[in-house]
Protein backbone atom coordinates (compact mmCIF):
# COMPACT_ATOMS: atom_id res chain seq x y z
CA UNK A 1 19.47 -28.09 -9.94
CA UNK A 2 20.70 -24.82 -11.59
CA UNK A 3 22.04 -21.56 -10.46
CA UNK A 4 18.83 -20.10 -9.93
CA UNK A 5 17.38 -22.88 -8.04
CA UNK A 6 20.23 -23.90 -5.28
CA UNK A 7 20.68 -19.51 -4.97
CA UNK A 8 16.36 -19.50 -4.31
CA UNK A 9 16.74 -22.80 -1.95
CA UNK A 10 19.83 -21.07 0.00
CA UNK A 11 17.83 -17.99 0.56
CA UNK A 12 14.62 -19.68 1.76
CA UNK A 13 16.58 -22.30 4.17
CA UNK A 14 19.00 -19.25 5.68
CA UNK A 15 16.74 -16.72 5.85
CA UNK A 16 13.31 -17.05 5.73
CA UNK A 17 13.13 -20.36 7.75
CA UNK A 18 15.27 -19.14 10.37
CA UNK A 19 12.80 -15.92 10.23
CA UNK A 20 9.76 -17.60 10.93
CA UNK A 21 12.21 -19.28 13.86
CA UNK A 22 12.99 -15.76 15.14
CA UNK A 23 9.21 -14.37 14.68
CA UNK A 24 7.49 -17.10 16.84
CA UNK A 25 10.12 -16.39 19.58
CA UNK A 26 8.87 -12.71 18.98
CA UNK A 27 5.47 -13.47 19.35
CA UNK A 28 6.25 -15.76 22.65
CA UNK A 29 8.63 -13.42 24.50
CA UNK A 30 5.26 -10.65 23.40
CA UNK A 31 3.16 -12.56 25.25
CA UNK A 32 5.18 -13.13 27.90
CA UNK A 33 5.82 -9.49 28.19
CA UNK A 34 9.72 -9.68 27.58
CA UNK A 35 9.49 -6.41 25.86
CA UNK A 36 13.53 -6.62 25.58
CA UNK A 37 13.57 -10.19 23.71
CA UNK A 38 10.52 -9.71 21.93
CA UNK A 39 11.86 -6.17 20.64
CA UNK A 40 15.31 -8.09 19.77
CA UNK A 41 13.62 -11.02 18.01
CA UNK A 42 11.00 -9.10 15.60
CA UNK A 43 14.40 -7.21 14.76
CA UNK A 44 15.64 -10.19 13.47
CA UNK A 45 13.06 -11.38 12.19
CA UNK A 46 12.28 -8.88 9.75
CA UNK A 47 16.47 -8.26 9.07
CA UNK A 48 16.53 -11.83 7.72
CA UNK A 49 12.83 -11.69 6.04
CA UNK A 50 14.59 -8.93 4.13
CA UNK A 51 17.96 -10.06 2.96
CA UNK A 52 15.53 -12.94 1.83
CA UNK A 53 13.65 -10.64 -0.45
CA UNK A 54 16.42 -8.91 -1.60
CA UNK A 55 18.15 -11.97 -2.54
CA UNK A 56 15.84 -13.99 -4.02
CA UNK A 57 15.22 -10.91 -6.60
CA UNK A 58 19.20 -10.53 -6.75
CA UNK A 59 19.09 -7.34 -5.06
CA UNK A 60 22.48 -6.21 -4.46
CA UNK A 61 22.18 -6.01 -0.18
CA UNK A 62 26.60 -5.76 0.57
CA UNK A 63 26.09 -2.71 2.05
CA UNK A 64 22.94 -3.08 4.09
CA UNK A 65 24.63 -5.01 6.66
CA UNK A 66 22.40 -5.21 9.95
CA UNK A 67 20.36 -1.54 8.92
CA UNK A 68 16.74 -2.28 8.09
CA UNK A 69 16.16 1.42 6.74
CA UNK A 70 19.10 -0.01 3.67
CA UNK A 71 17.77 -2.86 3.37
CA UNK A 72 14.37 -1.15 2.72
CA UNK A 73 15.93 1.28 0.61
CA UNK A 74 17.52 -1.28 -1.30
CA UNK A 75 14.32 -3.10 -1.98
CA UNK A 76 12.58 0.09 -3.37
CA UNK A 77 15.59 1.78 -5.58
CA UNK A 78 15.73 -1.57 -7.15
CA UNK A 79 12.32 -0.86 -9.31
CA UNK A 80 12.01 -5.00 -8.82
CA UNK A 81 9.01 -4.79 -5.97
CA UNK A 82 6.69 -2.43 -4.80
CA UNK A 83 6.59 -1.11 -0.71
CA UNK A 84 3.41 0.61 0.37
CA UNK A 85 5.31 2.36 2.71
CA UNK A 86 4.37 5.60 3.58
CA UNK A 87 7.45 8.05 4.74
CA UNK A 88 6.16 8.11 8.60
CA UNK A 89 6.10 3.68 8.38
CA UNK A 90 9.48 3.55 6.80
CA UNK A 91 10.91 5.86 9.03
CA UNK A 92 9.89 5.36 12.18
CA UNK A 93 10.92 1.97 14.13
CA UNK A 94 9.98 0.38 17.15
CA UNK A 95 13.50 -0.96 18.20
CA UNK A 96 17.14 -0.11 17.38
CA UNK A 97 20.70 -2.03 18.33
CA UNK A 98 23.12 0.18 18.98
CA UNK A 99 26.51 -0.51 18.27
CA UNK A 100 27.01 -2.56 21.81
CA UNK A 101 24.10 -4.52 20.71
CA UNK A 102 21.71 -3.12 23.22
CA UNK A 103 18.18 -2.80 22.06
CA UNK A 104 17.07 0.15 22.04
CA UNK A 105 13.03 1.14 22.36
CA UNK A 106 11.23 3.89 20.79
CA UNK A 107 7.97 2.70 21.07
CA UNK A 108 7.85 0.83 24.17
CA UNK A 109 4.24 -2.26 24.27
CA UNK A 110 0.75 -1.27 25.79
CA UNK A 111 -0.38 -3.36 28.39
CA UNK A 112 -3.19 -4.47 26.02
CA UNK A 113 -0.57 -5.51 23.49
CA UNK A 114 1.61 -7.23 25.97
CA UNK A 115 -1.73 -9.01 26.53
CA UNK A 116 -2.68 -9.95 23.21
C-alpha cells in the first residue's frame, strides 16, 4: 500500500468508523430521551466525521483541536470542498463542552423529537 492509501485507511478506521459508533449511540440515547448523552454523542460524532474530512483531503486540522466551528472553518478556507452552510447553520449549535467537559445545551429536544 502507499502513502496515500494506509493515510485514507487510518482516517476511515479512526474516525469515521468510530463516528458511525458514536452516531447510533446518539440516535439511541435520542430515543431514549437522554438529552445529556445524546447531546454528548452527536458532538462526537460529527468532531470525528470532521477530522475525517479534513484529513482525508490533507487539510491541515493541528489547531482545531475539539472546536467544531475550526474544524468547519478549516474545511471551507481550504478551497478543497464546498459547505452549504448558511451563516445562522454554521453558527449556531445545539450543544457545547465547556472546559470541565460538561455539555452544555442551547437548543434543548421537543417532546416530538425525543419521540421520533
Amino acid at each position: 500500500m502507499d502513502r496515500d492509501a494506509l493515510v485514507n485507511d487510518f482516517a476511515l478506521r479512526s474516525f469515521r468508523d468510530m463516528a458511525d459508533g458514536d452516531y447510533i449511540a446518539a440516535r439511541m440515547a435520542c430515543r431514549a430521551a437522554l438529552l445529556p448523552q445524546f447531546l454528548w454523542a452527536s458532538q462526537q460524532a460529527v468532531e470525528k466525521y470532521l477530522k475525517c474530512i479534513l484529513l482525508l483531503n490533507r487539510i491541515d486540522a493541528r489547531e482545531a483541536y475539539h472546536d467544531l466551528g475550526k474544524a468547519l472553518d478549516r474545511i471551507d478556507a481550504s478551497g478543497k470542498l464546498s459547505l452549504d452552510l448558511t451563516a445562522e447553520r454554521k453558527n449556531s449549535s445545539t450543544c457545547s463542552i465547556n472546559a470541565a467537559g460538561i455539555v452544555i445545551s442551547r437548543c434543548p429536544l421537543s417532546d416530538s423529537a425525543r419521540n421520533s
